[in-house]
PDB file of N, CA and C in Angstrom:
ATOM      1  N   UNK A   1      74.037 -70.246  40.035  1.00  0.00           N
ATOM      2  CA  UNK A   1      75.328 -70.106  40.664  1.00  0.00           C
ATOM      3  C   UNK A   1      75.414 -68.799  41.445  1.00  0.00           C
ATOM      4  N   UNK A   2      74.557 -68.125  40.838  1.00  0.00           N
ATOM      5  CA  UNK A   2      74.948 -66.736  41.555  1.00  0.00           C
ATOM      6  C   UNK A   2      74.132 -66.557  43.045  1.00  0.00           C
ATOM      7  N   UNK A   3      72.931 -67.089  42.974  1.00  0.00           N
ATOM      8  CA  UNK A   3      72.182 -67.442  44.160  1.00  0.00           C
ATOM      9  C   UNK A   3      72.743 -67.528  45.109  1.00  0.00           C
ATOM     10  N   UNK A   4      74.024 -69.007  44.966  1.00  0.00           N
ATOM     11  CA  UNK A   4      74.848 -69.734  46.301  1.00  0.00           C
ATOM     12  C   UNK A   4      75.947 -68.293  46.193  1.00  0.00           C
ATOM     13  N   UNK A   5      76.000 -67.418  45.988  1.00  0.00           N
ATOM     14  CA  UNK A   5      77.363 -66.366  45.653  1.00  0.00           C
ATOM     15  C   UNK A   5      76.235 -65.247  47.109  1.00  0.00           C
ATOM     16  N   UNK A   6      75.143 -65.149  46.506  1.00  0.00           N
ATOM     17  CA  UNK A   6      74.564 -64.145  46.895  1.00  0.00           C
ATOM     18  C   UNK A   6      74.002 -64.665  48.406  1.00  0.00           C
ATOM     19  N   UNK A   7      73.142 -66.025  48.728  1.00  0.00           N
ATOM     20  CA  UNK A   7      73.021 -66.193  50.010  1.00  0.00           C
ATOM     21  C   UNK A   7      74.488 -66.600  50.861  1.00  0.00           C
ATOM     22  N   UNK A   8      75.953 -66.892  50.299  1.00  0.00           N
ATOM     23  CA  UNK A   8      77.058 -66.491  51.026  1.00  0.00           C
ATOM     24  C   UNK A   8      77.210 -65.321  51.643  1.00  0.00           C
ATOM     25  N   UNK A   9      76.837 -64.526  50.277  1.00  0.00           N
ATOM     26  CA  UNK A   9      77.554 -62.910  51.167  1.00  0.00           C
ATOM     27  C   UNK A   9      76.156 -62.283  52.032  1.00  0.00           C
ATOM     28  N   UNK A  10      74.888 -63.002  51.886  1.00  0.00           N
ATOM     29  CA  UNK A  10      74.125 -61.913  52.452  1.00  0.00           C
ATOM     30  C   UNK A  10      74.275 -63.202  54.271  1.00  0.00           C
ATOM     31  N   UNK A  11      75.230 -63.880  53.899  1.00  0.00           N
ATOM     32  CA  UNK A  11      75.555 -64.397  55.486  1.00  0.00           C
ATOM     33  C   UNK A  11      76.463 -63.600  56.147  1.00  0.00           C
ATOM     34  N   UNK A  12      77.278 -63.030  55.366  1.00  0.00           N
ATOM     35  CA  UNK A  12      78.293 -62.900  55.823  1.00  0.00           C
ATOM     36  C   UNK A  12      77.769 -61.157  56.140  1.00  0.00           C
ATOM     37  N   UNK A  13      77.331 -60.836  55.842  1.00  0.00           N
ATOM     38  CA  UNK A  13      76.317 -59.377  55.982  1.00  0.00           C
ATOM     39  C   UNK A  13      75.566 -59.083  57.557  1.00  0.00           C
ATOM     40  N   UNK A  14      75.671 -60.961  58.031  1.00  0.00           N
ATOM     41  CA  UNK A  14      74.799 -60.916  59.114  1.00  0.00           C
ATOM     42  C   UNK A  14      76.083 -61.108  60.603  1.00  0.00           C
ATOM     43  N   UNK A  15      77.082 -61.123  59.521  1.00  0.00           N
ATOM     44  CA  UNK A  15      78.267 -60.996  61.117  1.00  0.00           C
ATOM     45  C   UNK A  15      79.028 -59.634  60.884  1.00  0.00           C
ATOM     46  N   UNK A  16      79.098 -59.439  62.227  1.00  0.00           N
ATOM     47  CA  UNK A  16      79.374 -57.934  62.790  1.00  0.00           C
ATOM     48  C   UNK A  16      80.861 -57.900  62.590  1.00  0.00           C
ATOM     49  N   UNK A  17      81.246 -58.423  62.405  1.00  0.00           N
ATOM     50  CA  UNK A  17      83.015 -58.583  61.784  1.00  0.00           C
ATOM     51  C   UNK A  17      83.181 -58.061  60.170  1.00  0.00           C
ATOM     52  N   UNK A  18      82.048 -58.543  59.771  1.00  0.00           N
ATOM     53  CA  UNK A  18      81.773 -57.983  58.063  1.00  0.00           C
ATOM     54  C   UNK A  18      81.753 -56.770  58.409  1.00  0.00           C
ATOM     55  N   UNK A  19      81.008 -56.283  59.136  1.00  0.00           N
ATOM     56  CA  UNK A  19      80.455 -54.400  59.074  1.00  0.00           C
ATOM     57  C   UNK A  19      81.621 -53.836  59.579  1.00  0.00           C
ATOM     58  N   UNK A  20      82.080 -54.323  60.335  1.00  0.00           N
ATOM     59  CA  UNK A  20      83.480 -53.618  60.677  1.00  0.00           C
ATOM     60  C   UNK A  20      84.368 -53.367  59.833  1.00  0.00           C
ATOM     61  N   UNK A  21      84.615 -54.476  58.462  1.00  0.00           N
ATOM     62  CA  UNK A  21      85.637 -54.248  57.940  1.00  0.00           C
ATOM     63  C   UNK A  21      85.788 -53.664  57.020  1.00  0.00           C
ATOM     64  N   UNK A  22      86.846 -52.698  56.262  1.00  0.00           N
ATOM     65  CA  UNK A  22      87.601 -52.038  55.698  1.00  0.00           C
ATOM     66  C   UNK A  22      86.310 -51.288  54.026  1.00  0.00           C
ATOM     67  N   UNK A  23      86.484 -53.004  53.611  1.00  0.00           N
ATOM     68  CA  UNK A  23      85.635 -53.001  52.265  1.00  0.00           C
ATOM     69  C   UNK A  23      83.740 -52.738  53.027  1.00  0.00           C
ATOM     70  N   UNK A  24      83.009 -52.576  53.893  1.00  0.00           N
ATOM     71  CA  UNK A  24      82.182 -52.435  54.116  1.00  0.00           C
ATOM     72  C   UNK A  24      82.316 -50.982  54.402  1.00  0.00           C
ATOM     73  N   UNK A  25      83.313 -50.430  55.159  1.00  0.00           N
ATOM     74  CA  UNK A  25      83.338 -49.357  55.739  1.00  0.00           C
ATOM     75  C   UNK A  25      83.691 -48.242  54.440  1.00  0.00           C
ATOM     76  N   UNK A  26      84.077 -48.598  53.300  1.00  0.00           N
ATOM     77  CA  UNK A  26      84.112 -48.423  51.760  1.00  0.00           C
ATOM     78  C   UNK A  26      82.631 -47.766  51.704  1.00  0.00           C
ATOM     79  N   UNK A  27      81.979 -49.146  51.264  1.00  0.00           N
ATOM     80  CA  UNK A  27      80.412 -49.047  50.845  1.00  0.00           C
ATOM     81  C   UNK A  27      79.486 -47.963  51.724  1.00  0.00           C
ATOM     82  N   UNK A  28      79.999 -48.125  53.285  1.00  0.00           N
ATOM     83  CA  UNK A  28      78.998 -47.477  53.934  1.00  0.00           C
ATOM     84  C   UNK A  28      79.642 -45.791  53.802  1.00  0.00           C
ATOM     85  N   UNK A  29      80.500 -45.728  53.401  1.00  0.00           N
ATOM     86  CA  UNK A  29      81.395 -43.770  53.094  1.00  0.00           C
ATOM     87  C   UNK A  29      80.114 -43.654  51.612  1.00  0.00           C
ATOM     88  N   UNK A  30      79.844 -44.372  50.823  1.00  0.00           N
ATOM     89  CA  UNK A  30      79.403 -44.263  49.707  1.00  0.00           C
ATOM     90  C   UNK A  30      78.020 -44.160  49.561  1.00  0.00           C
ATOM     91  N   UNK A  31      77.429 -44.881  50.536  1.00  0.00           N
ATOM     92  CA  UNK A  31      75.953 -44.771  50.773  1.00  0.00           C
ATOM     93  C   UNK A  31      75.650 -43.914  52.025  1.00  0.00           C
ATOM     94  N   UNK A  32      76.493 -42.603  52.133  1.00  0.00           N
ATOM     95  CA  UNK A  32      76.492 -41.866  52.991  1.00  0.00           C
ATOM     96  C   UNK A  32      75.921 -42.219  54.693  1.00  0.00           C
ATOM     97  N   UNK A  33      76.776 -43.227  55.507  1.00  0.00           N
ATOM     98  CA  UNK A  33      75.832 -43.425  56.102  1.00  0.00           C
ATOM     99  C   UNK A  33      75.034 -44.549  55.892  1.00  0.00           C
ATOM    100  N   UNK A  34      74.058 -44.667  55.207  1.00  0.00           N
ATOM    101  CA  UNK A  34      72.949 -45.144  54.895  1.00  0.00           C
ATOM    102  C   UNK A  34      73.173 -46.850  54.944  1.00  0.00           C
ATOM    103  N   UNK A  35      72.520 -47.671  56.354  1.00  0.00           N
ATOM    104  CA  UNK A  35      73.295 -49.046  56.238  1.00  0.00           C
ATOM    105  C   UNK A  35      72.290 -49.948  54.983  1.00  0.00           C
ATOM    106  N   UNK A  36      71.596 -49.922  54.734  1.00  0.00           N
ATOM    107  CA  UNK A  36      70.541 -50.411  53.866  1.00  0.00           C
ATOM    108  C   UNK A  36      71.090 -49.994  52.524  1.00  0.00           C
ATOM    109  N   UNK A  37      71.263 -49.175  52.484  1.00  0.00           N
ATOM    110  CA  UNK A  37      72.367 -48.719  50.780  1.00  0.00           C
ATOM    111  C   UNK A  37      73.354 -49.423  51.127  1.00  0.00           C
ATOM    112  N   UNK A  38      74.259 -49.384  52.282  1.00  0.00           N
ATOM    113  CA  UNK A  38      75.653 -49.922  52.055  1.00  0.00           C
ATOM    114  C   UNK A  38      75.730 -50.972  51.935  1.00  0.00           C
ATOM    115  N   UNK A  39      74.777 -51.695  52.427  1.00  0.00           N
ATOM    116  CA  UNK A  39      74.562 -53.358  52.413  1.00  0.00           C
ATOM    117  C   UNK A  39      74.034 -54.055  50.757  1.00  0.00           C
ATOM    118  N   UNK A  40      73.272 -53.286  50.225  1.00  0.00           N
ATOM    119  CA  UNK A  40      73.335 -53.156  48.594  1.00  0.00           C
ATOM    120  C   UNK A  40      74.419 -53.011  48.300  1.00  0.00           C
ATOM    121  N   UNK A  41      74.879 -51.903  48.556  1.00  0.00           N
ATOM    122  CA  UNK A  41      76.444 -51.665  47.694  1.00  0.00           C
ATOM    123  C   UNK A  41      77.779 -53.240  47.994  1.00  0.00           C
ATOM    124  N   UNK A  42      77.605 -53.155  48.936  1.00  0.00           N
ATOM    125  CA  UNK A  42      78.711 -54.439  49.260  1.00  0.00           C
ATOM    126  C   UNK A  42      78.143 -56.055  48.879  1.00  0.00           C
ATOM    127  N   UNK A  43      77.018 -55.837  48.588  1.00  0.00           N
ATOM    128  CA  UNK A  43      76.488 -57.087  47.650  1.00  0.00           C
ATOM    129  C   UNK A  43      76.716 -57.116  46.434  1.00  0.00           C
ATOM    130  N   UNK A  44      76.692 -55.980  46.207  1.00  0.00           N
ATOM    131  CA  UNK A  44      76.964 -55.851  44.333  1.00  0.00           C
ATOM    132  C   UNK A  44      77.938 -56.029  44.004  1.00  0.00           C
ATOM    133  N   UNK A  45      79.075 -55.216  44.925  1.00  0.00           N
ATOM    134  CA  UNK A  45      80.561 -55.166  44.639  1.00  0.00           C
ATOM    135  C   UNK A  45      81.120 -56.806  45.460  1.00  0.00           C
ATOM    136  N   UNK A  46      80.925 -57.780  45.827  1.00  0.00           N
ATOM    137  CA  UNK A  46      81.014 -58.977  46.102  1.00  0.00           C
ATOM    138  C   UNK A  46      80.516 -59.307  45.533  1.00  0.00           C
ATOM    139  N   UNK A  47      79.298 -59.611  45.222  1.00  0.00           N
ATOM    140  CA  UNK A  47      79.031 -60.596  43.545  1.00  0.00           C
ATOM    141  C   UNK A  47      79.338 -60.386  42.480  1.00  0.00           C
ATOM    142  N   UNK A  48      79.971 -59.222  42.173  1.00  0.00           N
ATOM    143  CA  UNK A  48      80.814 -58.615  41.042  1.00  0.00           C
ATOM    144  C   UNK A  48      82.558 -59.480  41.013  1.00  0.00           C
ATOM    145  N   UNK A  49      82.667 -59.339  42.551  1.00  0.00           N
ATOM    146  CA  UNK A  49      83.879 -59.786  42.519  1.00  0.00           C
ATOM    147  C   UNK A  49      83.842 -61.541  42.060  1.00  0.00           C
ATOM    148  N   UNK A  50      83.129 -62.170  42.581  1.00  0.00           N
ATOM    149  CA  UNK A  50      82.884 -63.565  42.797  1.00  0.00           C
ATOM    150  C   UNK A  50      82.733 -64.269  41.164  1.00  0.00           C
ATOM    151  N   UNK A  51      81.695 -63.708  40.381  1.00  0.00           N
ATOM    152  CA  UNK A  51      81.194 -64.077  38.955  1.00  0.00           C
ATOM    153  C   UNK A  51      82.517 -63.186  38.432  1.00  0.00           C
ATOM    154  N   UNK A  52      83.524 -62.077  38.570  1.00  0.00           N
ATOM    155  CA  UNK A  52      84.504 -62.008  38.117  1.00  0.00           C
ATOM    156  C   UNK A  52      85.723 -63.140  38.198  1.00  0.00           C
ATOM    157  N   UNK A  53      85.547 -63.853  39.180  1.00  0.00           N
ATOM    158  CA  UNK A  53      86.156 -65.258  39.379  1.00  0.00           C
ATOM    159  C   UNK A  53      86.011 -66.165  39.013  1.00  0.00           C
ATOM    160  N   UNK A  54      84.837 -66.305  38.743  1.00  0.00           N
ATOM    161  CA  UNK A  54      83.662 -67.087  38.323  1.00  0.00           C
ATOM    162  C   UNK A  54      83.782 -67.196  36.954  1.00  0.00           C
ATOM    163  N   UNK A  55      83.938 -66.131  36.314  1.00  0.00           N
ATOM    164  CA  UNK A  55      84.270 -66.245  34.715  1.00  0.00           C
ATOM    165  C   UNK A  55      85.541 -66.309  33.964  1.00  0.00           C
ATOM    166  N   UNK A  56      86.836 -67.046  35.086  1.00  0.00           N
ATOM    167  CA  UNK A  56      88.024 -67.605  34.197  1.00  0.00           C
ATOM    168  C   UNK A  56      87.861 -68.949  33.898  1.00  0.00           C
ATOM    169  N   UNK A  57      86.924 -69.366  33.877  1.00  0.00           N
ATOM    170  CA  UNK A  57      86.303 -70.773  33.677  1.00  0.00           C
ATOM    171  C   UNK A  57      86.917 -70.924  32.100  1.00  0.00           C
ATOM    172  N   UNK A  58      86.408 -69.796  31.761  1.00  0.00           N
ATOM    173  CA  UNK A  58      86.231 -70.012  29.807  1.00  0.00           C
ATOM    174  C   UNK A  58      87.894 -69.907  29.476  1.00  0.00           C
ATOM    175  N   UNK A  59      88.809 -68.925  30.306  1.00  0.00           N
ATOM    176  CA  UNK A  59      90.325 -69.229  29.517  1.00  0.00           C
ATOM    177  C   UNK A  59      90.996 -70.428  29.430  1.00  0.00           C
ATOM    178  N   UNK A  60      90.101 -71.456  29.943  1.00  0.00           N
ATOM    179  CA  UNK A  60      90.798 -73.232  29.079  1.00  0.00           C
ATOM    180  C   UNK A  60      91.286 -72.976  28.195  1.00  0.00           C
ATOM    181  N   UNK A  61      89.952 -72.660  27.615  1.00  0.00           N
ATOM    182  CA  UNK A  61      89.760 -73.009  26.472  1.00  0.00           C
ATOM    183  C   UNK A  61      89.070 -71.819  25.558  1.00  0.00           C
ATOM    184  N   UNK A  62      89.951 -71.007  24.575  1.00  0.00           N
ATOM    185  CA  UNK A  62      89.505 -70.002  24.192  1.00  0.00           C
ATOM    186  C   UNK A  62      88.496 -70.463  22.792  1.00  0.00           C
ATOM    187  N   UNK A  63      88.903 -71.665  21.924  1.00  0.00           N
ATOM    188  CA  UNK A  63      88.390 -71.558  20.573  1.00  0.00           C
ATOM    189  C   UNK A  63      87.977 -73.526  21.077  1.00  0.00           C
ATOM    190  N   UNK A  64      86.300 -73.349  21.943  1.00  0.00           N
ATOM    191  CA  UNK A  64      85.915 -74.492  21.927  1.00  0.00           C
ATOM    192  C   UNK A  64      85.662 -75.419  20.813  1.00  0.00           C
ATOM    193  N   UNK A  65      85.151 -74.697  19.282  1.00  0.00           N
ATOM    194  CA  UNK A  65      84.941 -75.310  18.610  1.00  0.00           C
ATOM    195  C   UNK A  65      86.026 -76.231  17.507  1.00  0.00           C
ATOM    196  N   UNK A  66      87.212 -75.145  17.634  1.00  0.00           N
ATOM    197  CA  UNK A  66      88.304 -75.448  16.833  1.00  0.00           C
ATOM    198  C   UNK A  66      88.485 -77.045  16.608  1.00  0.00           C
ATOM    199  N   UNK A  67      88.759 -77.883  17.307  1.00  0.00           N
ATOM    200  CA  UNK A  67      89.082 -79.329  17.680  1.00  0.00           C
ATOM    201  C   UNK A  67      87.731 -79.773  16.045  1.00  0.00           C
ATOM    202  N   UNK A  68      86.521 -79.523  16.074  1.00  0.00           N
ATOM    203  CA  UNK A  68      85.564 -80.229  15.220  1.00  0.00           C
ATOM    204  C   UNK A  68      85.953 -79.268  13.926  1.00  0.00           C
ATOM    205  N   UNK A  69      86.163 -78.136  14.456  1.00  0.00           N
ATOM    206  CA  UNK A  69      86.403 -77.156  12.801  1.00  0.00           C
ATOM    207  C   UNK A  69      87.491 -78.282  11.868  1.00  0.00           C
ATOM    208  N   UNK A  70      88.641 -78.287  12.698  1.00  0.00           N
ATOM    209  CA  UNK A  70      89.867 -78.746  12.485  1.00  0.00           C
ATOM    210  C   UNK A  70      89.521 -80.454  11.968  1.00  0.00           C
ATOM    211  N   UNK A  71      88.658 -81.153  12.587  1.00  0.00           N
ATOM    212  CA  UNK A  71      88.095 -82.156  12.111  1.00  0.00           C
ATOM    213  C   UNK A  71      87.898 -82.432  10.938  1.00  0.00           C
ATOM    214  N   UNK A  72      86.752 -81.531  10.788  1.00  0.00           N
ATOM    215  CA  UNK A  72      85.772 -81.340   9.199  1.00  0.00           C
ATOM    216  C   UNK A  72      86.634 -80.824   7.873  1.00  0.00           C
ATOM    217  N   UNK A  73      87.446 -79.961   8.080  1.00  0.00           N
ATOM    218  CA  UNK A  73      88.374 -79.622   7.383  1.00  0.00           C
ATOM    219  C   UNK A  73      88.954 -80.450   6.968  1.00  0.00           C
ATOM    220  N   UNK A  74      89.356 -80.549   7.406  1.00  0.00           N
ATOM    221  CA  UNK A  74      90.933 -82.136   7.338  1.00  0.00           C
ATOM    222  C   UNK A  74      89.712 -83.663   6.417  1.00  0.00           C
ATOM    223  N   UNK A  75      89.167 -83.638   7.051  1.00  0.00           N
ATOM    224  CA  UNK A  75      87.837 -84.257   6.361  1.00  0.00           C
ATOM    225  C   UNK A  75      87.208 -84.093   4.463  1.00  0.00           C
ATOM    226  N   UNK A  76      87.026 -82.929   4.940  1.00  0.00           N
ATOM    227  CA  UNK A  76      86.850 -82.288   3.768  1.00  0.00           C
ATOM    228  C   UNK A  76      87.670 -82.316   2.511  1.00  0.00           C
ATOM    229  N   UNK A  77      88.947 -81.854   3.127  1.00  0.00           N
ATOM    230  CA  UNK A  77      90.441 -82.025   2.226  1.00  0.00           C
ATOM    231  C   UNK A  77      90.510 -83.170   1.859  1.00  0.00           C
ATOM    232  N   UNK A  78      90.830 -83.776   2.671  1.00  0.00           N
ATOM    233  CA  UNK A  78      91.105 -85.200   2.100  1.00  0.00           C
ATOM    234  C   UNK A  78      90.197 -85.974   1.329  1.00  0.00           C
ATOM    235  N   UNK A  79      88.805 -85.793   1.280  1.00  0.00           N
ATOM    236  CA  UNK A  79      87.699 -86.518   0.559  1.00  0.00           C
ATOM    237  C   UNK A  79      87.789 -85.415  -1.081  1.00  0.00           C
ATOM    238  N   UNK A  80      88.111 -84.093  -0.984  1.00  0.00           N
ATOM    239  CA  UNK A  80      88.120 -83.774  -2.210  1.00  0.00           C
ATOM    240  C   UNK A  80      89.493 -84.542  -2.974  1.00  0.00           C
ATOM    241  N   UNK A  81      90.615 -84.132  -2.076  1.00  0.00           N
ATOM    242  CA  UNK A  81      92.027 -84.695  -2.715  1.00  0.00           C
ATOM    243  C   UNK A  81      91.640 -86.405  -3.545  1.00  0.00           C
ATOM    244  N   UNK A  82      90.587 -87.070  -2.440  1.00  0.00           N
ATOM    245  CA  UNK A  82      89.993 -88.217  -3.255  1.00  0.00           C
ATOM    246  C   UNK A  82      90.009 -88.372  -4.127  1.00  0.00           C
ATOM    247  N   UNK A  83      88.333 -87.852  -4.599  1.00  0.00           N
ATOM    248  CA  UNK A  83      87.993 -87.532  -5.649  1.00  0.00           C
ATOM    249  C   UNK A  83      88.267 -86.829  -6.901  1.00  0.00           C
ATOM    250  N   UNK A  84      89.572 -86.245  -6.588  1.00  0.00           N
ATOM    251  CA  UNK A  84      90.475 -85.773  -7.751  1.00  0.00           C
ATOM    252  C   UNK A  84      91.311 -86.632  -8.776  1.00  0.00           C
ATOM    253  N   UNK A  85      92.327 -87.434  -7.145  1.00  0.00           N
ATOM    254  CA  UNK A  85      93.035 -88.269  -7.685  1.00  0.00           C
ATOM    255  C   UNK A  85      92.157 -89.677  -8.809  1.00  0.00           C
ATOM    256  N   UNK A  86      90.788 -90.413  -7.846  1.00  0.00           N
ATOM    257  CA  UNK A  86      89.506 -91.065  -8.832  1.00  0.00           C
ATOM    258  C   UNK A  86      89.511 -90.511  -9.890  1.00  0.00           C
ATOM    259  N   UNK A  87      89.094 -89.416 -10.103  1.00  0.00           N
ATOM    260  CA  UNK A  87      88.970 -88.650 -11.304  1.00  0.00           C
ATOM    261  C   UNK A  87      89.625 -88.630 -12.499  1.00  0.00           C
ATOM    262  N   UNK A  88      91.016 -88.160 -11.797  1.00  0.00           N
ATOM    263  CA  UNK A  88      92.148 -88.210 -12.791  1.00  0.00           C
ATOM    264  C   UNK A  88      93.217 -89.867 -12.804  1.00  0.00           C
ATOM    265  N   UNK A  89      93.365 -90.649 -12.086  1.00  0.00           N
ATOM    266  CA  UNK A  89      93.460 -91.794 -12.578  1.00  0.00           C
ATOM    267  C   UNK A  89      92.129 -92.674 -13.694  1.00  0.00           C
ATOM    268  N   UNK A  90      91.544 -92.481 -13.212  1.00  0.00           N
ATOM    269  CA  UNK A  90      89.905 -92.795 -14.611  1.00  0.00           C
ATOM    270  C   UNK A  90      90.208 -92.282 -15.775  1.00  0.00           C
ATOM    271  N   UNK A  91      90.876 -90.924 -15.950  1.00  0.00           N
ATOM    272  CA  UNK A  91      90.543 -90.441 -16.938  1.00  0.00           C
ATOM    273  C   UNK A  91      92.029 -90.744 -17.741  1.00  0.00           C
ATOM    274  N   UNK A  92      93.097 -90.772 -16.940  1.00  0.00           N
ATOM    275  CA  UNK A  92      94.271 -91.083 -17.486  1.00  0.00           C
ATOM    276  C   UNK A  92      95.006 -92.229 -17.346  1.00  0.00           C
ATOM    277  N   UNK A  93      94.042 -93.075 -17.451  1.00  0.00           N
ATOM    278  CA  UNK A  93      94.404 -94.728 -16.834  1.00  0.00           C
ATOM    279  C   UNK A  93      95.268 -95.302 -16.204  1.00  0.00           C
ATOM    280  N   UNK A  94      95.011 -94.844 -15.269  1.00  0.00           N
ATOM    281  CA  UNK A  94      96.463 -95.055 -14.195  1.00  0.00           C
ATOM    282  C   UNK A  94      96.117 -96.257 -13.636  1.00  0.00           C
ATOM    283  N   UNK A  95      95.136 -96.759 -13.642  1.00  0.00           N
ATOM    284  CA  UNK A  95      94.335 -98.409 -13.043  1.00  0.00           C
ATOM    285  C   UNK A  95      94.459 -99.576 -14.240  1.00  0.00           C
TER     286      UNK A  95
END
């Protein structure tokens, strides 16, 4: 995923409207100059931004497993509550 993130921005690296703007002109104050640093720098800080976007995927759903926890449990309970009530009707002849 990050690949298609990274050959986006290193397109967008190749139009002169990118270098002009604001957030490039950022990177290039930072890499003194230096367009080969700044062009690193504004890749990093765009794929930073992107996989920061990229990763509200997971607030669906915070507790994926819960749904089967909640399953087994309930499962669980009820097969002991079973075997109690078996137990104690057997033993106190409730049958």
């Amino acid at each position: 995923m990050s690949e298609v993130f990274q050959n986006k921005i290193l397109k967008e690296l190749n139009d002169p409207l990118t270098l002009k703007g604001e957030h490039f002109e950022k990177c290039l104050l930072q890499a003194d100059g230096n367009m080969d640093r700044a062009k690193k720098y504004y890749l990093h800080q765009r794929l930073a931004e992107e996989t920061e976007l990229d990763g509200q995927e997971d607030d669906r759903e915070k507790w994926p497993m819960l749904v089967p926890l909640l399953t087994l449990y309930t499962l669980g309970t009820i097969g002991v509550l079973a075997l109690v009530y078996g137990y104690l009707s057997s033993r106190l002849d409730w049958w």
